[in-house]
Protein backbone atom coordinates (compact mmCIF):
# COMPACT_ATOMS: atom_id res chain seq x y z
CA UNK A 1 3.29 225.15 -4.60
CA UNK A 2 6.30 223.75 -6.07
CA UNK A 3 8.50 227.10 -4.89
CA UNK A 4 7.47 226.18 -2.17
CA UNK A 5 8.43 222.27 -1.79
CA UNK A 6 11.56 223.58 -3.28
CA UNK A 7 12.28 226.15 -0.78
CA UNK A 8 11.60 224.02 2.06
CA UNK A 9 13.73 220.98 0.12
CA UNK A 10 16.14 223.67 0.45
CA UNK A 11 16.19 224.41 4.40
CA UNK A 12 15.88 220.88 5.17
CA UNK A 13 19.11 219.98 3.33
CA UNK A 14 21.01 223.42 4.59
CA UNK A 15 20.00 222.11 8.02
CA UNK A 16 20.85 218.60 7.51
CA UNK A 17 24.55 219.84 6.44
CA UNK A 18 24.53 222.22 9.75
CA UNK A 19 25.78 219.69 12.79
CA UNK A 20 27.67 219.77 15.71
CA UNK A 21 30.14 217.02 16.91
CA UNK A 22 31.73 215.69 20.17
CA UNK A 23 34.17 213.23 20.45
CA UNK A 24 34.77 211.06 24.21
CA UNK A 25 36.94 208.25 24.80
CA UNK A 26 36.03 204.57 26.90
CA UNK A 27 38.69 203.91 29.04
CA UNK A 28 38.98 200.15 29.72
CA UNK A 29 41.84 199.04 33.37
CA UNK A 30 41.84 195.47 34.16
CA UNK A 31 44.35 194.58 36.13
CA UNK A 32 46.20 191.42 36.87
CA UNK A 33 43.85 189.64 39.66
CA UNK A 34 46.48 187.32 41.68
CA UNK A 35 44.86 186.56 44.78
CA UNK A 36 45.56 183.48 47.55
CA UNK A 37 43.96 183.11 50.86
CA UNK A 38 43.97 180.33 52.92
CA UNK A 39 41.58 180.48 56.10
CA UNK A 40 44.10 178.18 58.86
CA UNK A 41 46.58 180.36 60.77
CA UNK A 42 47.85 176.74 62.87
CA UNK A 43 48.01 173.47 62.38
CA UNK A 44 48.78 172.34 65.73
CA UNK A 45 50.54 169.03 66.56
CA UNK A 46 50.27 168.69 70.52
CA UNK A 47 51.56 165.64 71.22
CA UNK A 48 50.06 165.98 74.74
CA UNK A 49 46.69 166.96 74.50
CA UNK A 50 43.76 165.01 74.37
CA UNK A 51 42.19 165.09 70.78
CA UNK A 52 40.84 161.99 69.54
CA UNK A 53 39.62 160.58 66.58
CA UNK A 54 41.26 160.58 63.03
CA UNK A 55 41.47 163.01 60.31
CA UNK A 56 41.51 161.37 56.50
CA UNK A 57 44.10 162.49 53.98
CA UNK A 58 43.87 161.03 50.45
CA UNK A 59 41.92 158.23 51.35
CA UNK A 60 44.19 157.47 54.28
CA UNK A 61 43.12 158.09 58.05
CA UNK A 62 46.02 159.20 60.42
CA UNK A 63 45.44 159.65 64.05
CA UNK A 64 45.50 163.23 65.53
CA UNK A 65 48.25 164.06 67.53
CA UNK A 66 47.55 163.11 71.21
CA UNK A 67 49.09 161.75 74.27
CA UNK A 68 47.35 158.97 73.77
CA UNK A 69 47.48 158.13 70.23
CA UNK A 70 51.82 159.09 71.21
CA UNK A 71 51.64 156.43 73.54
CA UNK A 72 50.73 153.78 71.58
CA UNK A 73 52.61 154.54 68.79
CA UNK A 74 55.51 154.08 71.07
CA UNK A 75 54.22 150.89 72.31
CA UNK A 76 53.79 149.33 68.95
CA UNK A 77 55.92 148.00 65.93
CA UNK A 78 56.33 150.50 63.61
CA UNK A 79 59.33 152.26 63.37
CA UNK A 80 57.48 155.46 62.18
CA UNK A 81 53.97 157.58 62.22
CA UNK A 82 52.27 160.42 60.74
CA UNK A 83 49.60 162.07 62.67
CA UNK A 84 46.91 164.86 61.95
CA UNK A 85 46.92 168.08 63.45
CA UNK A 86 45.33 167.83 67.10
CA UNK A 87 43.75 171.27 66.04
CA UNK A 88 43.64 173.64 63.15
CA UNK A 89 43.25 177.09 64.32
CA UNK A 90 40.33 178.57 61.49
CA UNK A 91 40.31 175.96 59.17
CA UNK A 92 38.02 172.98 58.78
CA UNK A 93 36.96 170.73 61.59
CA UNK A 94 40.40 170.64 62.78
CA UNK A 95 41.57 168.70 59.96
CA UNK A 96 42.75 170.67 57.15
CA UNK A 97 42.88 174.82 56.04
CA UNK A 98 40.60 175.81 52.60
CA UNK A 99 42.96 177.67 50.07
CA UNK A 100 41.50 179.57 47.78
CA UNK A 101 42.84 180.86 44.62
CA UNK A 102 40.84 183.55 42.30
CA UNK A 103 42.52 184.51 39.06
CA UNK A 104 42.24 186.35 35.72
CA UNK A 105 45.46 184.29 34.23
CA UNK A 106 45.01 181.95 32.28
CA UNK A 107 48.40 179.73 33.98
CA UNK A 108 49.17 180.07 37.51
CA UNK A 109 51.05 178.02 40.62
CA UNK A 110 51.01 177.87 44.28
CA UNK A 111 54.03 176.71 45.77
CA UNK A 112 55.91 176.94 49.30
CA UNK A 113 57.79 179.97 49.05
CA UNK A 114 59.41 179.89 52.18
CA UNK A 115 60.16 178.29 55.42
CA UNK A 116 60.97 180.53 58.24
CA UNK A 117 63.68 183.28 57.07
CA UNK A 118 65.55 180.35 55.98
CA UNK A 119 67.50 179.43 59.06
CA UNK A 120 64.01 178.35 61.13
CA UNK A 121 64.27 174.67 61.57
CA UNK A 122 62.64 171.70 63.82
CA UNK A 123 64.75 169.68 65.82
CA UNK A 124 63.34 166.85 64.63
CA UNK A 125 63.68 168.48 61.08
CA UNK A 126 61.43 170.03 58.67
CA UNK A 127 60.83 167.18 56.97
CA UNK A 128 58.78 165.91 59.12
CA UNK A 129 56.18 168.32 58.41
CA UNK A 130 54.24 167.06 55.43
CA UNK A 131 51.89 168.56 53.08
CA UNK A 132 49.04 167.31 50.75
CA UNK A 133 46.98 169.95 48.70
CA UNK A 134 43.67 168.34 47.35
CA UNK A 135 41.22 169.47 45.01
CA UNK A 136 37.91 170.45 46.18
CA UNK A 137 36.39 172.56 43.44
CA UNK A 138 37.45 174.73 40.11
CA UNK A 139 40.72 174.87 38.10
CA UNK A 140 44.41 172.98 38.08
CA UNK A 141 45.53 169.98 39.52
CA UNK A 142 46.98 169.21 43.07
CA UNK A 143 50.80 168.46 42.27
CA UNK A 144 51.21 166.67 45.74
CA UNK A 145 50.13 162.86 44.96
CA UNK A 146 50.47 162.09 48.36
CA UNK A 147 51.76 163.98 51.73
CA UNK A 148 55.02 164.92 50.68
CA UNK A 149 57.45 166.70 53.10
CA UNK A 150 57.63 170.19 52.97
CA UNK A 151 60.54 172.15 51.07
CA UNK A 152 61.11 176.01 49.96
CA UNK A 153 59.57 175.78 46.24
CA UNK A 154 57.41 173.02 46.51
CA UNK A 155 54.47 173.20 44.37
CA UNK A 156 51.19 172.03 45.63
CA UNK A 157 48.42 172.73 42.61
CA UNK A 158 49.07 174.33 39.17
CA UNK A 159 47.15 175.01 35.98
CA UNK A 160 48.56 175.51 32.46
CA UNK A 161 45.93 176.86 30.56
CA UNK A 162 42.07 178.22 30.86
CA UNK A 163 42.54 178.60 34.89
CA UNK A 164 40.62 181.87 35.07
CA UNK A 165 38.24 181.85 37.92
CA UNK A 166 37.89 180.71 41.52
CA UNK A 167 39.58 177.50 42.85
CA UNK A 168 39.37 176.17 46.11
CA UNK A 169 41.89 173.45 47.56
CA UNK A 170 42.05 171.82 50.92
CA UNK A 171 45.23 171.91 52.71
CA UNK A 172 46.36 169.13 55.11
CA UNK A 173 49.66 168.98 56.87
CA UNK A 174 50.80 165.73 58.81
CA UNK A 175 53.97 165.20 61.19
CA UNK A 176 56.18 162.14 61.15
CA UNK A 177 57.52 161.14 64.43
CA UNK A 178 60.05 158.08 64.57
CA UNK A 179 60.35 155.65 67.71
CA UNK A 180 64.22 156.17 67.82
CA UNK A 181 63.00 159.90 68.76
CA UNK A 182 65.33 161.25 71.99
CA UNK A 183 62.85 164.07 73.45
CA UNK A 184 64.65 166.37 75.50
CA UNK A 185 63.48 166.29 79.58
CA UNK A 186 62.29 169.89 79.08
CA UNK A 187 60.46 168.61 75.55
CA UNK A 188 60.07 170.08 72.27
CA UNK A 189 57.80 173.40 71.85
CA UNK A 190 58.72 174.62 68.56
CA UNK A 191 56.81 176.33 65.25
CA UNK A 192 57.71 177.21 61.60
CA UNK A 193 56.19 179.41 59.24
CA UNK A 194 55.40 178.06 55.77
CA UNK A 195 54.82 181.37 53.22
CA UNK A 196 52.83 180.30 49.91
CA UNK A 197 52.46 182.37 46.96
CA UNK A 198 50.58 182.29 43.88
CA UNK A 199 52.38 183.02 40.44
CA UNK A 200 51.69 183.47 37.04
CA UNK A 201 52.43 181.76 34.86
């Protein structure tokens, strides 16, 4: 009996010393997740049309732009105006665009890029166009404190640290028109395009 506990002692270690092996790898990618979209394609200032109503921009309400609202302007005192959009081609109720940001980095900005090709100007001026970025949900800070005009390399929202994630901000432009204004007879039917980009850091 004990030959035979040996002998089978014996097999079970020869067989625990015969093995066979394999060797694979895990392959981790991740890569760098930079992505912008904002759902407005025009903001629309038609100083002839009929829109009504206002649109609110940092606790402020500015009239849309309309023939109307135009009118009185001119017939008032002040010297100057901003007015909402009349219409804002797929954003929000006509009053602002939704920019969202979705990141893996940790630091990121958003900020004008570019203005046209760099000659593309207003008659009135560029300046007039002004922009407000505010906070609706997620990560960084709006970096426009109120609407500011617009300028190549303007930064509207940023985040230093721990911005990973999904951040939405809503995007309002205004235009400034002055009484001292001389409109043409033929008027003023002009656009810009305003290019934003998302860096990191």
């Amino acid at each position: 009996m004990k030959r035979k506990l040996v002998a089978l002692m014996a097999l079970l270690a020869s067989l625990s010393l015969a093995q066979s092996t394999d060797t694979h790898n895990v392959i981790v990618n991740i890569p760098q997740v930079l992505k912008l979209t904002l759902d407005a394609t025009d903001y629309v200032f038609n100083f002839a049309s009929t829109a009504s109503g206002t649109v609110s921009v940092n606790s402020v309400n500015y009239p849309r732009a309309s023939l109307t609202a135009y009118e009185t302007f001119l017939a008032g005192s002040a010297t100057t105006q901003d007015f909402a959009p009349s219409a804002v081609t797929g954003g929000t109720g006509d009053a602002y665009g939704t920019l969202e940001i979705i990141t893996n980095q940790s630091a990121w900005t958003v900020k004008i890029q570019s203005i046209g090709d760099g000659d593309d100007s207003l008659t009135l001026g560029n300046d007039r166009v002004k922009v407000f970025a505010e906070k609706a949900s997620g990560k960084g800070t709006s970096q426009t404190s109120a609407p500011t005009p617009i300028a190549a390399n303007l930064v509207l929202a940023q985040e230093t640290s721990g911005g990973q994630g999904k951040s939405v901000y809503r995007l309002y432009y205004l235009f400034e028109m002055d009484v001292n204004d001389d409109i043409p007879d033929a008027g003023l039917n002009e656009s810009i395009a305003i290019t934003l980009v998302l860096t990191a850091p």
